[in-house]
Protein backbone atom coordinates (compact mmCIF):
# COMPACT_ATOMS: atom_id res chain seq x y z
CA UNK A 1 94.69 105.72 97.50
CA UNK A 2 97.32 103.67 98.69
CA UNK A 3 100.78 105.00 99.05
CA UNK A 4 104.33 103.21 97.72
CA UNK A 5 105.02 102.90 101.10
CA UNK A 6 102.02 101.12 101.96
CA UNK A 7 102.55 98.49 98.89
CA UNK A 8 105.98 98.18 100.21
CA UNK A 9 104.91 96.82 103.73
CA UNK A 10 102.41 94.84 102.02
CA UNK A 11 104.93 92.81 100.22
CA UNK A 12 107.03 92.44 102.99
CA UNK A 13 104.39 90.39 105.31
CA UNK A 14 104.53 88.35 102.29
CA UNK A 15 105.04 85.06 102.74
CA UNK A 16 107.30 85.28 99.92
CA UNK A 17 109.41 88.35 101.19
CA UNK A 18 110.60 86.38 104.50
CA UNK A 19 113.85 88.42 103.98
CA UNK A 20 112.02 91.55 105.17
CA UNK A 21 112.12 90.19 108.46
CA UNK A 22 116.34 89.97 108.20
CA UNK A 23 116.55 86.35 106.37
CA UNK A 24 119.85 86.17 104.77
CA UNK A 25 118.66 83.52 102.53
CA UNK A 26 116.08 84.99 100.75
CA UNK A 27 117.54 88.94 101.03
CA UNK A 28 117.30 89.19 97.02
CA UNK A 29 113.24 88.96 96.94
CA UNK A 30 113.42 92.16 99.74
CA UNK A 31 115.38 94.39 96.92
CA UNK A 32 112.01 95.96 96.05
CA UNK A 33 111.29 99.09 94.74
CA UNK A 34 107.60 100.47 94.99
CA UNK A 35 105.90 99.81 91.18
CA UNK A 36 103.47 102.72 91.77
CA UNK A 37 106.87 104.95 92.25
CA UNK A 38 109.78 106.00 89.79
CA UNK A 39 112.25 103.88 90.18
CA UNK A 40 115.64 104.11 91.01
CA UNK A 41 117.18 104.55 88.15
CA UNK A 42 117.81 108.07 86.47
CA UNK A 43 115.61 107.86 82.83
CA UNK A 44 117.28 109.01 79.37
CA UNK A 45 115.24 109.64 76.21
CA UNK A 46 115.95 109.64 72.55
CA UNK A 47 115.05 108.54 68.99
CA UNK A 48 116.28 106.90 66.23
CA UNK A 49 114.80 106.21 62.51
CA UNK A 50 114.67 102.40 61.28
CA UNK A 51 114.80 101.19 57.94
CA UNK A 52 113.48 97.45 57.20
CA UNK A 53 114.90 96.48 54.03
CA UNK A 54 112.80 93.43 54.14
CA UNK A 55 109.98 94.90 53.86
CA UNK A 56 110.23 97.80 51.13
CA UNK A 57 112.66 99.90 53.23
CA UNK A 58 109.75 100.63 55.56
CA UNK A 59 111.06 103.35 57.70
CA UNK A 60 109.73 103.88 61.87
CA UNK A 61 110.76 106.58 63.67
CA UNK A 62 111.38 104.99 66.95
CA UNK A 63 111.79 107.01 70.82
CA UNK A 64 113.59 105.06 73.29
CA UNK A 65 113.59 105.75 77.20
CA UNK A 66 116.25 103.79 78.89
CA UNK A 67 118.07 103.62 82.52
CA UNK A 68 120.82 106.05 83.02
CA UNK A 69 123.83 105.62 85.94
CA UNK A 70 123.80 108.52 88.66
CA UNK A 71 126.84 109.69 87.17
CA UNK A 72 125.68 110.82 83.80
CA UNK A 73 123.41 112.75 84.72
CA UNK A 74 125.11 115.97 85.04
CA UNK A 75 124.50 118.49 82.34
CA UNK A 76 121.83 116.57 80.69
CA UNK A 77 119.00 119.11 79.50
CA UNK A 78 115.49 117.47 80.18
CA UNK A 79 114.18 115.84 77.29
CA UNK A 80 111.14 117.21 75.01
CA UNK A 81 108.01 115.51 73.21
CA UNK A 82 107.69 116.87 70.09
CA UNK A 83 104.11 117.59 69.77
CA UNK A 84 103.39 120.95 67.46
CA UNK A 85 107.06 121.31 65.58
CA UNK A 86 109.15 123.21 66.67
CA UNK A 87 107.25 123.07 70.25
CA UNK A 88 108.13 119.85 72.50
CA UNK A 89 106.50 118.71 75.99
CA UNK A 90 109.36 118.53 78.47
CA UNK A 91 109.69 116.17 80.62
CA UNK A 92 109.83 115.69 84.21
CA UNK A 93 111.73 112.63 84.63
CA UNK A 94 113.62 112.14 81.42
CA UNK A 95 116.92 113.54 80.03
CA UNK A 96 117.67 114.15 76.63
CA UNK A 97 120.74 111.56 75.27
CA UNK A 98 123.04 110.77 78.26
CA UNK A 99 124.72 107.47 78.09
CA UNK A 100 122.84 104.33 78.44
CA UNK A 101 123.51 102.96 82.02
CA UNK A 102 126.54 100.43 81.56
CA UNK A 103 124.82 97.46 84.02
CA UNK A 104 124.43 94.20 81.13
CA UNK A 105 121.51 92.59 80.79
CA UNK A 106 118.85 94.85 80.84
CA UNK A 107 114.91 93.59 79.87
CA UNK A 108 113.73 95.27 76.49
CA UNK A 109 110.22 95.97 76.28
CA UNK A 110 108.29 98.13 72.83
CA UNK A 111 105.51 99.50 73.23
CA UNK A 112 102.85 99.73 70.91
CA UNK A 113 100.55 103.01 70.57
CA UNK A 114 96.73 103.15 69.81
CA UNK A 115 95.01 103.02 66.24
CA UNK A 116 96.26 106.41 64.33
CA UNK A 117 98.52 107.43 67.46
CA UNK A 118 101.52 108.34 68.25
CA UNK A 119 104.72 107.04 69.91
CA UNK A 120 104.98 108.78 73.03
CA UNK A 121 101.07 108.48 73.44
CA UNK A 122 101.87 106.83 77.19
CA UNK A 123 105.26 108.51 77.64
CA UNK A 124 104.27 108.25 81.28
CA UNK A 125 104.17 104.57 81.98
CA UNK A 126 107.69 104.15 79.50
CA UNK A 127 109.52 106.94 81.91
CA UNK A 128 108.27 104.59 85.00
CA UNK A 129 109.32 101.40 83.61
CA UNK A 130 112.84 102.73 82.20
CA UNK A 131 113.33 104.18 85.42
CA UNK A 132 112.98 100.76 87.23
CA UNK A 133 115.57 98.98 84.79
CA UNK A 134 113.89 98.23 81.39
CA UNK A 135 114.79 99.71 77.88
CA UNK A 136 111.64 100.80 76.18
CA UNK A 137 111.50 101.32 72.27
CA UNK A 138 107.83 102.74 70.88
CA UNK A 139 107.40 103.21 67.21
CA UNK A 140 105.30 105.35 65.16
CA UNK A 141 104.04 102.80 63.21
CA UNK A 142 103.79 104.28 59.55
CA UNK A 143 100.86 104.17 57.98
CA UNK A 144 98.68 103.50 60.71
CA UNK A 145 100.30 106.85 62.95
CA UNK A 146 98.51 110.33 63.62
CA UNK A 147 100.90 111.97 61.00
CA UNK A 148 100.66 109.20 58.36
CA UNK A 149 96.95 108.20 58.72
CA UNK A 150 97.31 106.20 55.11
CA UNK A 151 96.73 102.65 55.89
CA UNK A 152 93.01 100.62 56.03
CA UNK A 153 92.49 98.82 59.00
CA UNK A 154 93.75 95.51 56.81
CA UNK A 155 97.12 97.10 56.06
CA UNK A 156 97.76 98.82 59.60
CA UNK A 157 97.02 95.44 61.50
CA UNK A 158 99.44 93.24 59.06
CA UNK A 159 102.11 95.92 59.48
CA UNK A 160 101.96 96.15 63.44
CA UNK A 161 103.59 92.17 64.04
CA UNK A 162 106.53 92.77 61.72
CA UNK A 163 106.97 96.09 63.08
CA UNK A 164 107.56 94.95 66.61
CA UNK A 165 109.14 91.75 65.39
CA UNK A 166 111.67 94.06 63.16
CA UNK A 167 112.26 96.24 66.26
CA UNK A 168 113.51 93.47 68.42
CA UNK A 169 115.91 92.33 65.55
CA UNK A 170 117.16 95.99 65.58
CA UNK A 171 117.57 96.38 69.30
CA UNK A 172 119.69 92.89 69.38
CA UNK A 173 121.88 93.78 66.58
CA UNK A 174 122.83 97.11 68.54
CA UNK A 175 123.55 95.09 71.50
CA UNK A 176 125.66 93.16 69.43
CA UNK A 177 127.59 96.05 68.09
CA UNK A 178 130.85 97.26 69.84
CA UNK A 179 130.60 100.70 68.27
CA UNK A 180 126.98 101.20 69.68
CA UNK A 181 125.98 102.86 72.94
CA UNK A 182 123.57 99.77 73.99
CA UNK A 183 126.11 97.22 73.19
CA UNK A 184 126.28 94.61 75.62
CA UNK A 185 122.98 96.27 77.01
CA UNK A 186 119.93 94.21 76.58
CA UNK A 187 119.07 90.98 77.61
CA UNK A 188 118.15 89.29 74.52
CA UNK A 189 116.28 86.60 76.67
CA UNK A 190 113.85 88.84 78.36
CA UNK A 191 111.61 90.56 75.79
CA UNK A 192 107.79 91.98 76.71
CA UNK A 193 105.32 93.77 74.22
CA UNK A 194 102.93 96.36 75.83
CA UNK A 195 100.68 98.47 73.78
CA UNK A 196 97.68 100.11 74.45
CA UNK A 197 93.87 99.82 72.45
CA UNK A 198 94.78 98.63 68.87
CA UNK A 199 98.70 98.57 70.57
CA UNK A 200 97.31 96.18 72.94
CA UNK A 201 95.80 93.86 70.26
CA UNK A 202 99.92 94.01 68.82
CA UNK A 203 100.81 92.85 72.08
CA UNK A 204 98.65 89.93 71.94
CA UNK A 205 99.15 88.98 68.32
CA UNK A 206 103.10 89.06 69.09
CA UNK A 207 102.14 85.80 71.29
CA UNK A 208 99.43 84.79 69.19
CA UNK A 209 99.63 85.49 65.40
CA UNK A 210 97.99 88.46 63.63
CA UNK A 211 96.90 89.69 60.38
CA UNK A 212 99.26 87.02 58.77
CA UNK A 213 101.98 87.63 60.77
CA UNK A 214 103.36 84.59 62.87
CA UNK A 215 103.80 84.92 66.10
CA UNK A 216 107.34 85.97 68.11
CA UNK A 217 109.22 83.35 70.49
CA UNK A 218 111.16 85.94 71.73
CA UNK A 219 108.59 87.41 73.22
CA UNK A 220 108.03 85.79 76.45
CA UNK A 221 105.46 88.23 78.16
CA UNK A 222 102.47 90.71 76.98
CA UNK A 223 100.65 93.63 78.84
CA UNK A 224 98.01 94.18 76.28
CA UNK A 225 95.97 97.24 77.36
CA UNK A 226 92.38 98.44 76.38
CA UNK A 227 92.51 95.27 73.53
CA UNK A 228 90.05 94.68 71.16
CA UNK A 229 90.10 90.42 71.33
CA UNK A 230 86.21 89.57 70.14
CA UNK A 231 85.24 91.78 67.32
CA UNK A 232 81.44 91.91 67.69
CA UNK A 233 82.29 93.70 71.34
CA UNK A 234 83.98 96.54 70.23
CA UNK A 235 82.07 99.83 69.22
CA UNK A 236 83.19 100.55 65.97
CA UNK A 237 81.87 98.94 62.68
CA UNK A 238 85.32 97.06 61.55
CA UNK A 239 83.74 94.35 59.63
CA UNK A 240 87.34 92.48 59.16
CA UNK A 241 88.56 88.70 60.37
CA UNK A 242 91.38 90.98 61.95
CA UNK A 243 89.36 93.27 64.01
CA UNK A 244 89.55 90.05 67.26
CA UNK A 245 91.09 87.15 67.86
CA UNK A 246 89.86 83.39 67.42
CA UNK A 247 89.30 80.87 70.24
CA UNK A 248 92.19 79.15 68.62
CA UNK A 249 94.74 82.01 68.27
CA UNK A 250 94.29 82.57 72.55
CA UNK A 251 94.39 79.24 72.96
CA UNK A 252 98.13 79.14 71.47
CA UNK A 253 99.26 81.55 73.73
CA UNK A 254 102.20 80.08 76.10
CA UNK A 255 103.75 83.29 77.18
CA UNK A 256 103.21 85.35 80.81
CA UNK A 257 100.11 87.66 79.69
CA UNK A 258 98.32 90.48 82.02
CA UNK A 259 95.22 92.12 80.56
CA UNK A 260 94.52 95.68 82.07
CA UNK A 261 91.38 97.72 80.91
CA UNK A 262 88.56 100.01 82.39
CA UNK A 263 85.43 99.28 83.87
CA UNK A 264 84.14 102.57 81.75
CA UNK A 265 85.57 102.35 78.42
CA UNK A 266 82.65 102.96 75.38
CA UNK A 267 85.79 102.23 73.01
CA UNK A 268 86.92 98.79 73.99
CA UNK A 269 84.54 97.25 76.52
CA UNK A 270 86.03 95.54 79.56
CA UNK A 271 84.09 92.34 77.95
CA UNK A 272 87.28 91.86 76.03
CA UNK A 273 89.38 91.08 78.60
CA UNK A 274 86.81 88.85 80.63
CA UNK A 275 86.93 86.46 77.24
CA UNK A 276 90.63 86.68 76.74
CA UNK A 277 90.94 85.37 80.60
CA UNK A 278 88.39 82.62 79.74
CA UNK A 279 89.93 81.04 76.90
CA UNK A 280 93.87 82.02 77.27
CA UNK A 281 94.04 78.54 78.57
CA UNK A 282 97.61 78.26 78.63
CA UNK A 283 99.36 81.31 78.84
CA UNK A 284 101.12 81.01 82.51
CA UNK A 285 100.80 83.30 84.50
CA UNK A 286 97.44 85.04 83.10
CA UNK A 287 96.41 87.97 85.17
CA UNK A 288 93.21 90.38 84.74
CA UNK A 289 93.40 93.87 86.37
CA UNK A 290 90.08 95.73 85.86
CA UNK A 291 90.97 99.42 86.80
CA UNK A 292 87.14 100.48 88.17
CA UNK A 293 86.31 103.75 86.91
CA UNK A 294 88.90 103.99 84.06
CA UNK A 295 87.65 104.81 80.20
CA UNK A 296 89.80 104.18 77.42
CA UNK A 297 91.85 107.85 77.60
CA UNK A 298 92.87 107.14 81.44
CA UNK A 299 95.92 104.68 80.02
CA UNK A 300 97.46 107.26 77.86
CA UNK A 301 98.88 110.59 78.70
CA UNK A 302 95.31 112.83 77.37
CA UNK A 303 95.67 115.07 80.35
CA UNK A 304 99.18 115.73 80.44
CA UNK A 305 99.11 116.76 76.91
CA UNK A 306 96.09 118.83 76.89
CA UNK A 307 97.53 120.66 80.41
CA UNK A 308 100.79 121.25 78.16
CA UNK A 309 98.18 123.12 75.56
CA UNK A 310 96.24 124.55 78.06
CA UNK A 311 99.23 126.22 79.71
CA UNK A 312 99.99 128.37 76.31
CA UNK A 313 96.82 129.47 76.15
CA UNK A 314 95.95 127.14 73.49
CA UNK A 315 91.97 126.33 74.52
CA UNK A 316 90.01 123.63 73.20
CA UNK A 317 88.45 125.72 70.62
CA UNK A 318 92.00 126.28 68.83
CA UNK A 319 92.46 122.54 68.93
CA UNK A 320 91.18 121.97 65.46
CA UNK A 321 93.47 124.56 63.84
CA UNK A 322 96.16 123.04 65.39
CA UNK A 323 95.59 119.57 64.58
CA UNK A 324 94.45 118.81 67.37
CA UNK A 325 90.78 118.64 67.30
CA UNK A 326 90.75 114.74 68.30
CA UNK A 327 91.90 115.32 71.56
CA UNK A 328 89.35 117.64 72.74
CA UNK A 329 86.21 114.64 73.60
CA UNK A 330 88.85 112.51 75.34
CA UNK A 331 89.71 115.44 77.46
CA UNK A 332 86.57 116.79 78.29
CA UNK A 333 85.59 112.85 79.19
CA UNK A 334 89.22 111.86 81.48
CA UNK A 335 90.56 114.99 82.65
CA UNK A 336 87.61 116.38 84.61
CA UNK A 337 86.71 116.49 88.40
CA UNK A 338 83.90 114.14 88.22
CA UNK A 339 85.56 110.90 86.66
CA UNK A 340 88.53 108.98 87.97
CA UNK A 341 91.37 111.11 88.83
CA UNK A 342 93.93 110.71 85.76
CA UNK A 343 96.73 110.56 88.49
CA UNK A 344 95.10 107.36 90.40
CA UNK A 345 94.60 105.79 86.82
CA UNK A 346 98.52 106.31 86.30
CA UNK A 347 99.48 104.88 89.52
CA UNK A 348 97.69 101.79 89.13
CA UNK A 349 98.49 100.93 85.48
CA UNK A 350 102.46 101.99 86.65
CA UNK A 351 101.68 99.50 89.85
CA UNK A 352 100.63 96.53 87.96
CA UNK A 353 102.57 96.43 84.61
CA UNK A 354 105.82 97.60 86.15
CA UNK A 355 105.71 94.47 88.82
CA UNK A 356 104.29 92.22 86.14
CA UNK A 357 107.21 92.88 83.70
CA UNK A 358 109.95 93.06 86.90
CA UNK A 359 108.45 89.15 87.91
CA UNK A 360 108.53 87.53 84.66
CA UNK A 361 111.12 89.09 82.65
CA UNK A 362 113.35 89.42 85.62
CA UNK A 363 112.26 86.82 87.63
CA UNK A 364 112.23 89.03 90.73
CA UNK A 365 109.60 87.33 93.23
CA UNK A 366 109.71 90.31 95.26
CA UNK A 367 107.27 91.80 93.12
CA UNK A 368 104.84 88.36 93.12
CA UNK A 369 102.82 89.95 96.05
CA UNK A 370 102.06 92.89 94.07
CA UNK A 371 100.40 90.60 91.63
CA UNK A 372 97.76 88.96 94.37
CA UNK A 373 94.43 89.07 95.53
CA UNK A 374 95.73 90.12 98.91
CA UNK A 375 97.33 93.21 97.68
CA UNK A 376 94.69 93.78 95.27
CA UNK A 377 92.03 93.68 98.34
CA UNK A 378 93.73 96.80 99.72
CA UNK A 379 92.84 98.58 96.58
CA UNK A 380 88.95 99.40 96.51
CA UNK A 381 89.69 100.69 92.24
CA UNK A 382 90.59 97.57 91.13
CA UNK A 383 88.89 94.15 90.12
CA UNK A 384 91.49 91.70 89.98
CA UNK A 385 92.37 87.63 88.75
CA UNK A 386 94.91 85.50 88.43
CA UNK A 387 94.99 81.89 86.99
């Protein structure tokens, strides 16, 4: 494993991070913060509902994590996952509903869950990345969500577009708001979409088009994790023109794009993101980060929910009763001592979407080296490309 500090040194024999060495010129690319670290910032949490009157007054129930200043802190209880009402995960790093932090211009990223998930399915890599200076808002998309499990396939994919799409437009009109706490708060010219399994494949149809849904200009860069892009690779029978993208559709893609999967994932084989790299012809930068050992449960937060369980004395063999009863084979297949070590899969996602999002959507080259096949050479668990 290699340690924050480690990365850190690594970036500074950078040829781009000359300021390391004292250069005045170039001191901004040395304010770096390790990417496999928390950040700097303190990390508030909270949730709103949505209403789309476009579209039927859909309503999402949205969580937000978000950078708080140092001096808002105080008092702040830590904030709580709701995951068996009235009984909530609590957090480590996040605080429930302090002020937003008052610096302008922040980078607003959503995050997309998996296929019948739930919103704070990666609550882990959102506390990370609101902790080094991005808002984060993750729906529950209705419909297509663990507690609403009503849509087809059809439906859920044609809903998952306008749902990010709508999100955006709701995030920008509070920032536009003087009565609202994240007025003046967002940069409205850096937006990224990053979304795990059927999330990720909402990532890439926000750049490319999906399920009828046009594509988002605002959206300038895409982390799509664990995405299903050529149907006839994935493992479940989805016979549906949605379930993959076309040569075409990845083709159109202009905006920064970083694919991230595992080397052992049954669900969504790492064949996906080998053809996505191939014929993503002109999305600039493109970026492939193959995390060796990793199945399709290391990029979500299985283990830390299942601990949380665990610790009540709720066993697997409760699970059902509970609700629960699909978590029990991702467990027994991510959290155990003879596959990658759930921690080491956390650090490198955190690493590599947290430096991708802080180079293109705050056009910090300090974090450029983090993004290479030098730094990439130090770490034996990954399989990495860049075009």
């Amino acid at each position: 494993m290699t340690s924050p500090l480690r990365l850190f040194l690594l970036a500074c024999i950078s040829s781009l991070l000359t300021a390391c060495s004292g250069d005045s010129s170039t001191a901004a690319t040395a304010a770096v913060d390790a990417p496999d670290a928390l950040g700097p910032r303190a990390v508030g949490y909270s949730s709103f509902t949505a209403v789309d009157a476009a579209r039927e007054d859909r309503s999402l129930l949205v969580d937000v994590w978000y950078p708080v200043d140092d001096e808002d802190t105080d008092g702040a209880p830590p904030a709580e996952y709701l995951l068996l009402d009235p009984f909530g995960l609590p957090s480590a790093v996040a605080l429930e509903g302090p002020p937003v932090s008052t610096r302008p211009a922040q980078p607003l990223l959503v995050f997309s869950h998996g296929y019948g998930g739930i919103s704070i399915q990666s609550f882990g890599l959102m506390e990370a990345l609101a902790s080094h200076g991005f808002i984060v808002v993750s729906p529950e998309h209705t419909g297509n969500a663990q507690s609403s499990p009503t849509d087809s396939f059809d439906e859920a994919a044609a809903n998952r577009v306008p749902d990010v799409s709508f999100l955006i437009d709701t995030m920008f009109s509070r920032n536009r708001d003087p009565q609202d706490e994240f007025h003046q708060r967002i940069d409205e010219s850096a937006v990224g979409v990053v979304g795990h399994s059927f999330g990720g494949m909402t990532a890439v149809g926000m750049a490319a088009g999906w399920a009828g849904a046009p594509p988002d200009p605002r959206v300038t860069a895409i982390a799509p994790i664990s995405a299903v892009i050529d149907g006839a690779l994935q493992s479940d029978d989805r016979p549906s023109p949605n379930a993959g993208f076309t040569e075409e559709q990845l083709e159109s893609i202009t905006a920064a794009v970083m694919l991230m999967g595992g080397t052992e994932d049954t669900n969504v084989p790492i064949g996906n993101n080998a053809i996505a790299f191939e014929q993503m012809v002109n999305a600039s930068p493109l970026y492939k980060v193959d995390i060796i050992g990793a199945n399709h449960n290391h990029f979500a937060a299985i283990c830390a929910i299942a601990g949380w369980l665990l610790d009540r004395g709720w066993g697997p063999d409760i699970w059902p009763a509970l609700g629960a009863e699909a978590l029990i084979e991702p467990y027994e297949t991510t959290c155990g001592p003879d596959v990658l070590a759930i921690e080491e899969a956390n650090r490198l996602q955190n690493l590599y979407v947290v430096s991708f999002f802080k180079s293109q959507l705050r056009e910090e080259r300090g974090y450029d080296p983090f993004l290479s096949p030098e730094l990439a050479e130090t770490e034996p668990g990954v399989a990495f490309a860049a075009k």
